[in-house]
C-alpha atoms as a PDB file:
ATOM      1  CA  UNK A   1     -10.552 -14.328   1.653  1.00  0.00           C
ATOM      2  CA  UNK A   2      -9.609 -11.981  -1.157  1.00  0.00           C
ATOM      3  CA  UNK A   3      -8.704  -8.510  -2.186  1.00  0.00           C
ATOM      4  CA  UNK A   4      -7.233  -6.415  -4.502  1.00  0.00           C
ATOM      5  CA  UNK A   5      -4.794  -3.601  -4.141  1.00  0.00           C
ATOM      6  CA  UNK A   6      -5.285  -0.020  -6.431  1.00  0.00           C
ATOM      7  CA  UNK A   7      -5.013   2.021  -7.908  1.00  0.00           C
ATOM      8  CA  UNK A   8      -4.583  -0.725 -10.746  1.00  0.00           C
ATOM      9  CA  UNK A   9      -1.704  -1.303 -12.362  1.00  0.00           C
ATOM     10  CA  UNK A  10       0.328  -0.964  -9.064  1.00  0.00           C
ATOM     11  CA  UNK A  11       3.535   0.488 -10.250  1.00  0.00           C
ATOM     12  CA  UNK A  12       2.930   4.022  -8.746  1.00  0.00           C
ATOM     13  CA  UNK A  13       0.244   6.069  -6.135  1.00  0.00           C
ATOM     14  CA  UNK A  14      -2.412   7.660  -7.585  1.00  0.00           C
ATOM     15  CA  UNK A  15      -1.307  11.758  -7.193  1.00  0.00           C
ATOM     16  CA  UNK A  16      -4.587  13.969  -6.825  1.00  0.00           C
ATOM     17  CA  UNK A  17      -3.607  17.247  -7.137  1.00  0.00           C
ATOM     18  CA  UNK A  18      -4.352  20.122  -4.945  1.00  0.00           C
ATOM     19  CA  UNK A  19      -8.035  20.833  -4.828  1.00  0.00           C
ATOM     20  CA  UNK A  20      -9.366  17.916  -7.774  1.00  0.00           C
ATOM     21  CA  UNK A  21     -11.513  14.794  -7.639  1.00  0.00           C
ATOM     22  CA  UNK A  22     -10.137  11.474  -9.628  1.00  0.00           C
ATOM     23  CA  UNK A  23     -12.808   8.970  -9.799  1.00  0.00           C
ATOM     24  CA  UNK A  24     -11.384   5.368 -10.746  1.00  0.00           C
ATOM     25  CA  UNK A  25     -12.712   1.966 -11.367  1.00  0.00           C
ATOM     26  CA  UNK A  26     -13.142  -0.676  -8.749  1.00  0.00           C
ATOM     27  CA  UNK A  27     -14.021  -4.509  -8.390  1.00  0.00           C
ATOM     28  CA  UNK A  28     -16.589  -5.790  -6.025  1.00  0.00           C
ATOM     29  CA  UNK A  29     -15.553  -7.983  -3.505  1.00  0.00           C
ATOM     30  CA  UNK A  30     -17.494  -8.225  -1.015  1.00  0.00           C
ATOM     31  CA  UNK A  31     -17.874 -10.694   2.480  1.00  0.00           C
ATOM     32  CA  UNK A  32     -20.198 -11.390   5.625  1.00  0.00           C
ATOM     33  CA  UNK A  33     -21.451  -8.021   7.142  1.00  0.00           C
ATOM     34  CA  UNK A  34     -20.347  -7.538  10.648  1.00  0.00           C
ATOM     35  CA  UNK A  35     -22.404  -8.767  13.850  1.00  0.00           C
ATOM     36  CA  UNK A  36     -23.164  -4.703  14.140  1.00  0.00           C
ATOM     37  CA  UNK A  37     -24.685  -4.201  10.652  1.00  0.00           C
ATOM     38  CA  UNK A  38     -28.650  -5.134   9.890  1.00  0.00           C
ATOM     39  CA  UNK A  39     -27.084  -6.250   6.105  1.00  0.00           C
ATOM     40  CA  UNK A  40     -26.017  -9.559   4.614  1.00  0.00           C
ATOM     41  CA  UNK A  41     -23.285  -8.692   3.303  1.00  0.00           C
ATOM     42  CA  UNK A  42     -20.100  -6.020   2.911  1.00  0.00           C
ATOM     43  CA  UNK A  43     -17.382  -4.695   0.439  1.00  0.00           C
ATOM     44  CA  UNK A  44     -15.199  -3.445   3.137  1.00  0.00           C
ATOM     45  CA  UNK A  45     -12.734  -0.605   1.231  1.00  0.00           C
ATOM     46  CA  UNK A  46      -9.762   1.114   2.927  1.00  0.00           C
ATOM     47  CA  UNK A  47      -7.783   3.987   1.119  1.00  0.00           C
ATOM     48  CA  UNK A  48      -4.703   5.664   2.217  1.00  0.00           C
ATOM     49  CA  UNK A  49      -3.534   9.120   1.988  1.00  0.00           C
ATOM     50  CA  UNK A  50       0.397   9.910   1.993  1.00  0.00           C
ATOM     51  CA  UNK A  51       1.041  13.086   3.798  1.00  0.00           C
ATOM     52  CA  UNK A  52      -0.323  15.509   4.463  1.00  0.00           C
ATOM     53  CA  UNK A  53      -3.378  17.020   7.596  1.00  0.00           C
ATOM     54  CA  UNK A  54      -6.861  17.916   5.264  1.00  0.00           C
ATOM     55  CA  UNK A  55      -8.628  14.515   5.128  1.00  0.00           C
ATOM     56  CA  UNK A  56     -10.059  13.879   1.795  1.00  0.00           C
ATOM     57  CA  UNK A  57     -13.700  13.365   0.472  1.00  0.00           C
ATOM     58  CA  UNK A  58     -14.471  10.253  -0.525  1.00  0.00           C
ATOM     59  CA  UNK A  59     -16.725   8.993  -3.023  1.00  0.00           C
ATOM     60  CA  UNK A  60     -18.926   5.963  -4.491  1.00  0.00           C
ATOM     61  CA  UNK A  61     -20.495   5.065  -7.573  1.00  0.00           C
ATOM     62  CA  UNK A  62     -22.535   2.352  -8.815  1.00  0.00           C
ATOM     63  CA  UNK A  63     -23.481   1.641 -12.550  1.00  0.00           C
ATOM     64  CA  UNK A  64     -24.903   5.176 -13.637  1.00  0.00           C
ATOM     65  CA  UNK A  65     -26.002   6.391 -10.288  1.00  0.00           C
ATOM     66  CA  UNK A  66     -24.901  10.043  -8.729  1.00  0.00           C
ATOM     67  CA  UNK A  67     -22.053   9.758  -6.705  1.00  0.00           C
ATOM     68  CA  UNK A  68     -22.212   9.527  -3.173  1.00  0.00           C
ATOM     69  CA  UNK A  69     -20.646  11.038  -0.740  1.00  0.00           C
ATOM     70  CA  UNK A  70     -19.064   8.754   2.337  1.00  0.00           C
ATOM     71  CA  UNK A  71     -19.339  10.325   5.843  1.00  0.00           C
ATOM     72  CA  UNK A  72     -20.063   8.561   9.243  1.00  0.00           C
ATOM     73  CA  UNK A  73     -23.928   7.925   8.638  1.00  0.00           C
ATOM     74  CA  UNK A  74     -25.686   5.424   6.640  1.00  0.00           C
ATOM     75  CA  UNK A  75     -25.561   6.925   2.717  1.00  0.00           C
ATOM     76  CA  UNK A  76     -28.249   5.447   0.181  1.00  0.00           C
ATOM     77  CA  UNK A  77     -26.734   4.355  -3.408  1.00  0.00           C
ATOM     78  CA  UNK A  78     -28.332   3.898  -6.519  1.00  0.00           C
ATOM     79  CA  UNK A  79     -27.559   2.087  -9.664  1.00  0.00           C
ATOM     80  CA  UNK A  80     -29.042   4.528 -11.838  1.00  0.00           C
ATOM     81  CA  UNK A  81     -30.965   7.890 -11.242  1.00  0.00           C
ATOM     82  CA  UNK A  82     -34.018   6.004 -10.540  1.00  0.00           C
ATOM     83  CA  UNK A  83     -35.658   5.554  -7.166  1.00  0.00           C
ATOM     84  CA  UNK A  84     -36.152   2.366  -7.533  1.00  0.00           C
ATOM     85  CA  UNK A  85     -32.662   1.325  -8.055  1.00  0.00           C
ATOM     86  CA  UNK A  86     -31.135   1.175  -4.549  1.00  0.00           C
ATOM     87  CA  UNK A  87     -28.315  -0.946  -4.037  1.00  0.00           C
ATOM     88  CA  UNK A  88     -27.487  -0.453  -0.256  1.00  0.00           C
ATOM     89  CA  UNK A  89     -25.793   1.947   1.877  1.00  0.00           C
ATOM     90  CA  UNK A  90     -22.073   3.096   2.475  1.00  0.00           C
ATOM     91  CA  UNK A  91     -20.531   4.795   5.302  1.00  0.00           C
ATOM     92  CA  UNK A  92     -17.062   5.694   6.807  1.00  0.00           C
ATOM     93  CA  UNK A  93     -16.452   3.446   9.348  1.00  0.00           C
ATOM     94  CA  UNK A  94     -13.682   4.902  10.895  1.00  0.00           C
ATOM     95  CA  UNK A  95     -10.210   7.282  10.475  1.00  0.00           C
ATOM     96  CA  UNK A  96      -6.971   6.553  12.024  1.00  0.00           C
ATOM     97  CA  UNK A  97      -4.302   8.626  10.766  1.00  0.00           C
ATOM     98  CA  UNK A  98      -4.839   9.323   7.172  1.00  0.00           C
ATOM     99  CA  UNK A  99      -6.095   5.635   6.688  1.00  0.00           C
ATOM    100  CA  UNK A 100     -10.139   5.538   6.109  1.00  0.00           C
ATOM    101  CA  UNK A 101     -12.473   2.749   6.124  1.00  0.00           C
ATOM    102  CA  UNK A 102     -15.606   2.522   4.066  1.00  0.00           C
ATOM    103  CA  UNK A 103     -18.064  -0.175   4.273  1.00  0.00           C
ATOM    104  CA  UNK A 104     -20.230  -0.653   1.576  1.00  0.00           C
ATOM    105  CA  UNK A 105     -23.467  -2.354   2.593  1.00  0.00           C
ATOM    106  CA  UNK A 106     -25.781  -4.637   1.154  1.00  0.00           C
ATOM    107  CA  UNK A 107     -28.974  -5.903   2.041  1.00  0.00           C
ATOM    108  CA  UNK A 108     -29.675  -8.076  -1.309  1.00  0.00           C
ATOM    109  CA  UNK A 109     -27.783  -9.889  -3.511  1.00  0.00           C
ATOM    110  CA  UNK A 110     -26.256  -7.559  -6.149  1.00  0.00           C
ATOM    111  CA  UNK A 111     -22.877  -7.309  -8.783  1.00  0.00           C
ATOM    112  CA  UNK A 112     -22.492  -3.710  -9.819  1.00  0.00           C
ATOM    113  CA  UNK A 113     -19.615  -1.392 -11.406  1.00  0.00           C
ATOM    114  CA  UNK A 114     -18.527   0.526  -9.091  1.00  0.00           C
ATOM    115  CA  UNK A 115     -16.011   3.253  -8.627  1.00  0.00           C
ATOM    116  CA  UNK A 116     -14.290   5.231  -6.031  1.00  0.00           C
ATOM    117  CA  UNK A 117     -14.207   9.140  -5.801  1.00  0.00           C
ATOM    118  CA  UNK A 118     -11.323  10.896  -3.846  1.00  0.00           C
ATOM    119  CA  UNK A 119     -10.673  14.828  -3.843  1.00  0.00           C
ATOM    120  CA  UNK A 120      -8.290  16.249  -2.506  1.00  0.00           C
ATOM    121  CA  UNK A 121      -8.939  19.000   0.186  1.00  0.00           C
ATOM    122  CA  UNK A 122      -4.811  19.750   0.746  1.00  0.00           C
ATOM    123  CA  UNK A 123      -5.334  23.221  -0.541  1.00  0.00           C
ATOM    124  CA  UNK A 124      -1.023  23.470  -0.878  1.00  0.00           C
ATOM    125  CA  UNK A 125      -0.185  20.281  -2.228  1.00  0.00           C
ATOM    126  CA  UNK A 126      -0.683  16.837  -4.631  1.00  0.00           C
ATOM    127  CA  UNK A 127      -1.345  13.934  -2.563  1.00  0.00           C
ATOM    128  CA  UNK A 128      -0.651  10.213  -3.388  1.00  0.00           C
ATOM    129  CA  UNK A 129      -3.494   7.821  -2.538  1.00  0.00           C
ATOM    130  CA  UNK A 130      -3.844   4.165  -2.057  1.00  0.00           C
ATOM    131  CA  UNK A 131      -6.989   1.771  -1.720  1.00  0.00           C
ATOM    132  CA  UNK A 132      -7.572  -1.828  -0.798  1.00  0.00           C
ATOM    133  CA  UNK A 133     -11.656  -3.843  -1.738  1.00  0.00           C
ATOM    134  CA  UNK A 134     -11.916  -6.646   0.005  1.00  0.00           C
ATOM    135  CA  UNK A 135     -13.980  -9.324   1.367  1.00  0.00           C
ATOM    136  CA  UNK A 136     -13.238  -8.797   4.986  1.00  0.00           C
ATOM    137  CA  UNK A 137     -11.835  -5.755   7.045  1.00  0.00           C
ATOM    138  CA  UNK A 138      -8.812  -7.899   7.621  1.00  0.00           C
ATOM    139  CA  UNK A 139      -7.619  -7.757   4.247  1.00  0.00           C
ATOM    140  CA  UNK A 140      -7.915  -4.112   3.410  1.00  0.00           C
ATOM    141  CA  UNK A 141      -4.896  -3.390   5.368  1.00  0.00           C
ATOM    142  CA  UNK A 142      -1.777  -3.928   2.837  1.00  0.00           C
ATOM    143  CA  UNK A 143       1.497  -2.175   2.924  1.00  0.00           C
ATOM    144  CA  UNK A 144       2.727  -0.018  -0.291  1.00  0.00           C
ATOM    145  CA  UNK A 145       6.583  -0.280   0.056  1.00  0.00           C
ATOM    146  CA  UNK A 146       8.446   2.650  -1.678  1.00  0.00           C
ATOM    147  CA  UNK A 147      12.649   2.930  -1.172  1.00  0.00           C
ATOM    148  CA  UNK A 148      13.907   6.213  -3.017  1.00  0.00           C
ATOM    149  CA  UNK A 149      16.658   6.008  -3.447  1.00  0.00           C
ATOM    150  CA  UNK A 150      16.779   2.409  -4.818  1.00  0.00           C
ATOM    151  CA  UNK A 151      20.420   3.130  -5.684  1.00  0.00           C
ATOM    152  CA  UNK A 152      23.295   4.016  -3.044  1.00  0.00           C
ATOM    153  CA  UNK A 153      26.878   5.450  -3.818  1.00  0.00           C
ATOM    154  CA  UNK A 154      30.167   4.796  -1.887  1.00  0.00           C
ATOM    155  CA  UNK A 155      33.035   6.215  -3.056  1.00  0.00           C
ATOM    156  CA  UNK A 156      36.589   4.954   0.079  1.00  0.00           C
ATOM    157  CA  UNK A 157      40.006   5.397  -0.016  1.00  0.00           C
ATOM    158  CA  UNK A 158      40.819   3.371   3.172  1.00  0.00           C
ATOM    159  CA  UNK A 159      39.178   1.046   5.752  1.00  0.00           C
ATOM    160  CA  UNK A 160      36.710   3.476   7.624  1.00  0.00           C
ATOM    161  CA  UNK A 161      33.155   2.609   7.657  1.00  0.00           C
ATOM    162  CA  UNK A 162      30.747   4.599   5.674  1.00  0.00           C
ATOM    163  CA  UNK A 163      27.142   5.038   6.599  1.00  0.00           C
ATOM    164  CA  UNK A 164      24.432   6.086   3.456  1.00  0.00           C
ATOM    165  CA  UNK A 165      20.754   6.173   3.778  1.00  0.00           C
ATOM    166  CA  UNK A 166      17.758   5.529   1.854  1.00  0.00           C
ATOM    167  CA  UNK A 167      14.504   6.190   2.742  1.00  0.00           C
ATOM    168  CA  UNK A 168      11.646   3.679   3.504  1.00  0.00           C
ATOM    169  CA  UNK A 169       7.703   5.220   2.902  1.00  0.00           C
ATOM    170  CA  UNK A 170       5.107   2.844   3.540  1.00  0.00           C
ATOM    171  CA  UNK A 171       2.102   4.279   1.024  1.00  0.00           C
ATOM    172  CA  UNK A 172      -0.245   1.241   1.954  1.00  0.00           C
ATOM    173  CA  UNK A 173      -3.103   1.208   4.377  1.00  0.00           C
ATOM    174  CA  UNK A 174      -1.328  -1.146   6.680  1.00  0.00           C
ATOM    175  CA  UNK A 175       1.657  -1.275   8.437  1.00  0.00           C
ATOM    176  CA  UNK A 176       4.885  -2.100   7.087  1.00  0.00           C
ATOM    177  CA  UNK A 177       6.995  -3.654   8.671  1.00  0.00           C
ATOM    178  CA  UNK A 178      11.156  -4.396   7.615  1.00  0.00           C
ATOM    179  CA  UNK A 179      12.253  -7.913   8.491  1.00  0.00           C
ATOM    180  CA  UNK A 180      15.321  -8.621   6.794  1.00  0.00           C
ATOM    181  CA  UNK A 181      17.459  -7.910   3.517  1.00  0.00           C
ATOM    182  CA  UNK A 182      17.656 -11.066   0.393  1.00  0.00           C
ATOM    183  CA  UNK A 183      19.529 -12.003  -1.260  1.00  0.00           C
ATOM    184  CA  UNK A 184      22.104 -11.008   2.035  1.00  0.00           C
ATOM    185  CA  UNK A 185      24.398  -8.037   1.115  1.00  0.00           C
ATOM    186  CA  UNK A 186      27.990  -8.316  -0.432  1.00  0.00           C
ATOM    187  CA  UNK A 187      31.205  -8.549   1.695  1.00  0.00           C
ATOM    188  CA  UNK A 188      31.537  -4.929   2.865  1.00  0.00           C
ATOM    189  CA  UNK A 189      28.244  -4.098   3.059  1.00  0.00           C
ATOM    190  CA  UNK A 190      25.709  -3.970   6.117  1.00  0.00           C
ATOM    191  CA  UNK A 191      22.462  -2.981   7.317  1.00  0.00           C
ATOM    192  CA  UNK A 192      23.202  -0.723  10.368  1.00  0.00           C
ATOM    193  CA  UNK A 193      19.492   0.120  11.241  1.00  0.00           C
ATOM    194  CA  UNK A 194      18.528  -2.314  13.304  1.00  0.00           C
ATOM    195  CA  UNK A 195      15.180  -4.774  12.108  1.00  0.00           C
ATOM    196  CA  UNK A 196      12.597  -5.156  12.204  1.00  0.00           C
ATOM    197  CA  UNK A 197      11.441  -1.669  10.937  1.00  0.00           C
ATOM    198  CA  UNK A 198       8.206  -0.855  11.622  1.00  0.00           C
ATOM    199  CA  UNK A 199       6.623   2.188   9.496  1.00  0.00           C
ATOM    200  CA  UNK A 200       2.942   2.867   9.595  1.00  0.00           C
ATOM    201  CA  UNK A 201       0.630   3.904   6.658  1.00  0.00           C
ATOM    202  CA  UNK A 202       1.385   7.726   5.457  1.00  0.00           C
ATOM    203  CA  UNK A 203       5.469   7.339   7.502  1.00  0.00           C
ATOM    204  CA  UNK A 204       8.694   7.643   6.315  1.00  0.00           C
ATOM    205  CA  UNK A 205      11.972   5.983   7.819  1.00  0.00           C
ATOM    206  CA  UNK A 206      15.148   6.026   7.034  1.00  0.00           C
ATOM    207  CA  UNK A 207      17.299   3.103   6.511  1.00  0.00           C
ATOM    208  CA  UNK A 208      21.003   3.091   6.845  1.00  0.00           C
ATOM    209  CA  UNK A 209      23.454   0.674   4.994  1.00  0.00           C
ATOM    210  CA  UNK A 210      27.360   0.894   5.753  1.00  0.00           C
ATOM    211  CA  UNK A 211      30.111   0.051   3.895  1.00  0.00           C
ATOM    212  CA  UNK A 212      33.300  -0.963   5.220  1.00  0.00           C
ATOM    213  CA  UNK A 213      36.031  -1.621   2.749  1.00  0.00           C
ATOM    214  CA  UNK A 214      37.769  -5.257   2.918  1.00  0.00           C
ATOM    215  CA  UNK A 215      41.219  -6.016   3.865  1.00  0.00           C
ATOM    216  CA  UNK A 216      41.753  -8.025   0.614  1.00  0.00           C
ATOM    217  CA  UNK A 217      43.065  -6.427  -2.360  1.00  0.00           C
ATOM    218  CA  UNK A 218      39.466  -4.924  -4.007  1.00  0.00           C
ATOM    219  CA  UNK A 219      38.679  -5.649  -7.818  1.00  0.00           C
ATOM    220  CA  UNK A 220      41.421  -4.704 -10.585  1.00  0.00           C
ATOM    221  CA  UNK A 221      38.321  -2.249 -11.668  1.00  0.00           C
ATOM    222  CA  UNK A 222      38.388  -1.094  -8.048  1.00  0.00           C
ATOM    223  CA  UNK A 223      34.933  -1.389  -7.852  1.00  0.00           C
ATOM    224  CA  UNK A 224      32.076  -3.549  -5.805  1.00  0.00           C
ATOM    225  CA  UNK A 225      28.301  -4.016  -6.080  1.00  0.00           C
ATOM    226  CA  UNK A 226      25.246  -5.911  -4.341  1.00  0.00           C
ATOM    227  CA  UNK A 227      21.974  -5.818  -4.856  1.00  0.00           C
ATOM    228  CA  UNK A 228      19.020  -6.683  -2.391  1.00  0.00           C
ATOM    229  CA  UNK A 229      15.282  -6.411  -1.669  1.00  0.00           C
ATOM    230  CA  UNK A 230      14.001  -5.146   1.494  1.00  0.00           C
ATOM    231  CA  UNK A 231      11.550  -7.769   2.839  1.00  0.00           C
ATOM    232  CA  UNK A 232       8.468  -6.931   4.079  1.00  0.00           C
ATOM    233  CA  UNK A 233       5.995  -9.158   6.704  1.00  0.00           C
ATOM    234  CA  UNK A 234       2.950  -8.836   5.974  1.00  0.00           C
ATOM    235  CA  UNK A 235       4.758  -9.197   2.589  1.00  0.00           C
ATOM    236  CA  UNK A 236       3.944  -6.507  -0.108  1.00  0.00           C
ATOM    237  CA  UNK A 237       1.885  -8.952  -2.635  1.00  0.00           C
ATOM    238  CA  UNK A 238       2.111  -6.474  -5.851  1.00  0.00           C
ATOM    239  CA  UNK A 239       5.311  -4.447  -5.701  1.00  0.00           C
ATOM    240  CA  UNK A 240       7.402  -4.209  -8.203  1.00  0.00           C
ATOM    241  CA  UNK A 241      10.615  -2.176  -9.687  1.00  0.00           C
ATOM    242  CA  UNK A 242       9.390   0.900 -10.543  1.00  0.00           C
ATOM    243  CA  UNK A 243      10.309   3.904  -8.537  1.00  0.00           C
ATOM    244  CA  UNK A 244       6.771   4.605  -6.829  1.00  0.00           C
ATOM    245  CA  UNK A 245       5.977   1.032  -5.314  1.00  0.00           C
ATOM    246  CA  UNK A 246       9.748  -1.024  -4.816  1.00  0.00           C
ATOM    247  CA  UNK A 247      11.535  -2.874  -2.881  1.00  0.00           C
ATOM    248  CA  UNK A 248      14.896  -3.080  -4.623  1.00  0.00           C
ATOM    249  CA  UNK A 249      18.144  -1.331  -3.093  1.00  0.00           C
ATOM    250  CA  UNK A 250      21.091  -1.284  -5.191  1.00  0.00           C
ATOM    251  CA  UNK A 251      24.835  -0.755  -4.278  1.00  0.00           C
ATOM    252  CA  UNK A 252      27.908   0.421  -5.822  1.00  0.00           C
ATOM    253  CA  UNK A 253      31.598   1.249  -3.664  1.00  0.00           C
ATOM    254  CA  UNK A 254      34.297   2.521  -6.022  1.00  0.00           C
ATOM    255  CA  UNK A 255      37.714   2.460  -4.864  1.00  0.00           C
ATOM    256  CA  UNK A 256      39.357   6.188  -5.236  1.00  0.00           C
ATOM    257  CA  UNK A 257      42.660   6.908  -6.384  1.00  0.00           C
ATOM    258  CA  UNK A 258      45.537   8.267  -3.652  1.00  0.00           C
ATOM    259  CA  UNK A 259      45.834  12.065  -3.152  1.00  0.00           C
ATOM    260  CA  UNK A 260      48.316  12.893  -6.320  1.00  0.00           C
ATOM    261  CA  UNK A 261      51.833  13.968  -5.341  1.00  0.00           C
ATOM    262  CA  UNK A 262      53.182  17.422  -5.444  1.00  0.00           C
ATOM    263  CA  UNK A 263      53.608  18.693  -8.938  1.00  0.00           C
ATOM    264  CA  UNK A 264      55.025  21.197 -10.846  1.00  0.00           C
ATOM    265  CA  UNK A 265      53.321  22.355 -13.787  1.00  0.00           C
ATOM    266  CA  UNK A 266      55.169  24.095 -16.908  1.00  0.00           C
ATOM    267  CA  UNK A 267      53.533  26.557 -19.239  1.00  0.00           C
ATOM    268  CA  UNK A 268      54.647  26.855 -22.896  1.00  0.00           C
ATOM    269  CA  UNK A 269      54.044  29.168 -25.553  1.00  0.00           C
ATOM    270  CA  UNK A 270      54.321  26.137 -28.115  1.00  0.00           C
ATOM    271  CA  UNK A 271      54.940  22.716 -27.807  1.00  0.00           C
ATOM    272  CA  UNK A 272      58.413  22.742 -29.019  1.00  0.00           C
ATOM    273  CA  UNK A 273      59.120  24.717 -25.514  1.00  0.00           C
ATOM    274  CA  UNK A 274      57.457  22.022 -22.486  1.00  0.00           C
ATOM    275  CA  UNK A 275      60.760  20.944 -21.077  1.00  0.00           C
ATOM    276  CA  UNK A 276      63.659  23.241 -19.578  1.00  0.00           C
ATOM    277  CA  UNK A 277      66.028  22.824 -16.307  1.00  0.00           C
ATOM    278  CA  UNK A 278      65.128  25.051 -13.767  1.00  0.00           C
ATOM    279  CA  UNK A 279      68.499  25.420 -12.958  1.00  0.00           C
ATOM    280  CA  UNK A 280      69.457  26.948 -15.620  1.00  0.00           C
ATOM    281  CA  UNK A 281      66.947  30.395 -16.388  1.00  0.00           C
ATOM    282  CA  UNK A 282      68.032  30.904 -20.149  1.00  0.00           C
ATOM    283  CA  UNK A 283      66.051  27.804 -21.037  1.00  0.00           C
ATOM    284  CA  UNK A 284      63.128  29.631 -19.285  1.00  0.00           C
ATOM    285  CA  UNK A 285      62.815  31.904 -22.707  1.00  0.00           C
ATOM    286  CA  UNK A 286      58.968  31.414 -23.494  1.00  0.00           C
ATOM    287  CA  UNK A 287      58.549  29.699 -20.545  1.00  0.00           C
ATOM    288  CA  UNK A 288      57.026  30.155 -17.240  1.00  0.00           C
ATOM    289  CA  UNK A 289      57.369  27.712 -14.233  1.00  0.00           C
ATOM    290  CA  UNK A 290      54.688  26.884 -11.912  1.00  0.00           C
ATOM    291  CA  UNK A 291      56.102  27.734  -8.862  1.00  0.00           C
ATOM    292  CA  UNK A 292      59.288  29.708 -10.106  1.00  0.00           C
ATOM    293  CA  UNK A 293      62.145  27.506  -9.507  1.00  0.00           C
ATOM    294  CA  UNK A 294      64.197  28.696  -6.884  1.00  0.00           C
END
C-alpha cells in the first residue's frame, strides 16, 4: 500500500483564505475499488479542514478537463473538454467532522494529472487544509502533528514545581495519538499530562511539562536545557521542524537571582559628591539621601 501526504512540501498547511479556491497538484495512486462500487479500481483521497463549522467545496481535475465538483452522487470527469474523454466518476464518500472522503472512480485503466480544488466557504476566517491520495481508504488517514510553542520557559528561585504548557493540534486526517517523549527529558523536567494523548483531526490539546528544580547545586551559568520530540503512533511519516508541521519541544529553566537586600540609594549633583555619613548632615551639601537618614 502507498500514499502520499499534501499539500507537498509538508512543512506547513495549506491556508485558504476566507471565501477563495486554491487548486493544487496531485499524484495518482490509486487501489482495488470497494465490494460496493461497479469500478475496477479507486484513488481514495481524504482532506482535512482545521477549524472551523462551513464545510468546504471540493474539487477535481484531470489533464485539461473542467473542474468538477465532489458531492455525494456519482460526478462524471473528463480529461479534456471533449465528450469523449471520460475518465470515471468521483464522489464524496462520506464527512465526519471536518475530515472528507473522496473516491475517485475508475472503470478503465488510465494515468492522468490530476489536481484537487478546495474553497473555502468560512465567510470570517483562513482555514488550513490537509489531504492524503492513496491506494486504499486505510491509508488516507495520517496525522499532521503541530506543537506551538516548540519552545518552553522556566524561570525558579527554589524547589517548587512549575507547570508550562504547549499546545498539541493534530492538522491530519487521522487521529493523533501522543505515546511518549524521546530522547526522555532532563533531570527536572516531566511530562505531567498523562499519555497516551489522543487528539482527533481539526483538535487541539494541551500538553503540560513541569519543572522541578534539583537538590544539587544547578550549573555555574545557573541554567538547564532538554530537548525532546513528542512521539506519535500511527507515527507522523513527513514532519519536520518547521513551525506548521513539528514535533520538537524545547526547554530552558534559568536559575533567578535572590530578592536584593534593602538599599539605600544616594543622589549627587556630581560625582565628586556620591559618598557622605549620614550622621553627620553638613556632608549632605549637594546631596540628597534616599530615605533621609534619620
Amino acid at each position: 500500500m502507498s500514499f502520499h501526504v499534501y499539500p507537498d512540501p509538508q512543512i506547513a498547511a495549506l491556508t485558504v483564505a476566507s471565501g477563495a479556491t486554491a487548486f493544487t497538484a496531485i499524484r495518482q495512486l490509486t487501489g482495488a475499488s470497494p465490494p460496493s462500487d461497479p469500478y475496477i479500481k479507486v484513488m481514495f483521497i481524504r482532506v482535512g479542514m482545521f477549524g472551523g463549522a462551513s464545510p468546504p467545496t471540493l474539487f477535481v481535475r484531470a489533464g485539461t478537463g473542467a473542474p468538477v465538483e465532489v458531492k455525494s452522487q456519482f460526478s462524471a470527469v473528463f480529461r479534456s473538454l471533449a465528450p469523449a474523454d471520460y475518465v470515471g466518476d468521483v464522489r464524496l464518500i462520506n464527512t465526519v467532522g471536518n475530515v472528507y472522503q473522496i473516491h475517485m472512480s475508475f472503470d478503465q485503466d488510465s494515468a492522468e494529472l490530476w489536481q484537487l480544488g478546495i474553497k473555502n466557504n468560512d465567510r470570517a476566517s483562513d482555514r488550513d487544509f490537509t489531504w492524503v491520495v492513496a491506494d486504499s481508504a486505510a491509508e488516507t488517514a495520517q496525522p499532521w502533528i503541530v506543537v506551538a510553542p516548540g519552545e518552553l520557559s522556566y524561570q525558579w528561585l527554589d524547589g517548587q514545581p512549575i507547570d508550562q504548557n504547549t499546545q498539541v493540534a493534530n492538522k491530519g486526517t487521522g487521529t493523533l495519538n501522543i505515546t511518549a517523549v524521546d530522547p526522555a527529558l532532563t533531570t527536572g523536567f516531566a511530562v505531567s499530562t498523562s499519555l497516551p494523548l489522543k487528539i482527533k483531526p481539526s483538535g487541539t490539546a494541551p500538553l503540560t511539562v513541569t519543572f522541578t528544580a534539583p537538590t544539587a547545586p544547578p550549573p555555574a551559568d545557573g541554567l538547564i536545557t532538554a530537548a525532546t520530540n513528542l512521539t506519535a503512533s500511527p507515527l507522523d511519516t513527513t514532519v519536520g521542524t518547521s513551525d506548521g508541521h513539528n514535533q520538537r519541544l524545547a526547554l530552558t529553566a534559568i536559575k533567578q537571582l535572590p530578592p536584593p537586600p534593602d538599599l539605600t540609594l544616594l543622589l549627587a549633583t556630581t560625582p565628586g559628591h556620591v559618598s557622605a555619613d549620614p550622621a553627620d548632615l553638613t556632608t549632605l551639601r549637594r546631596r540628597s539621601w534616599f530615605p533621609p537618614p534619620i
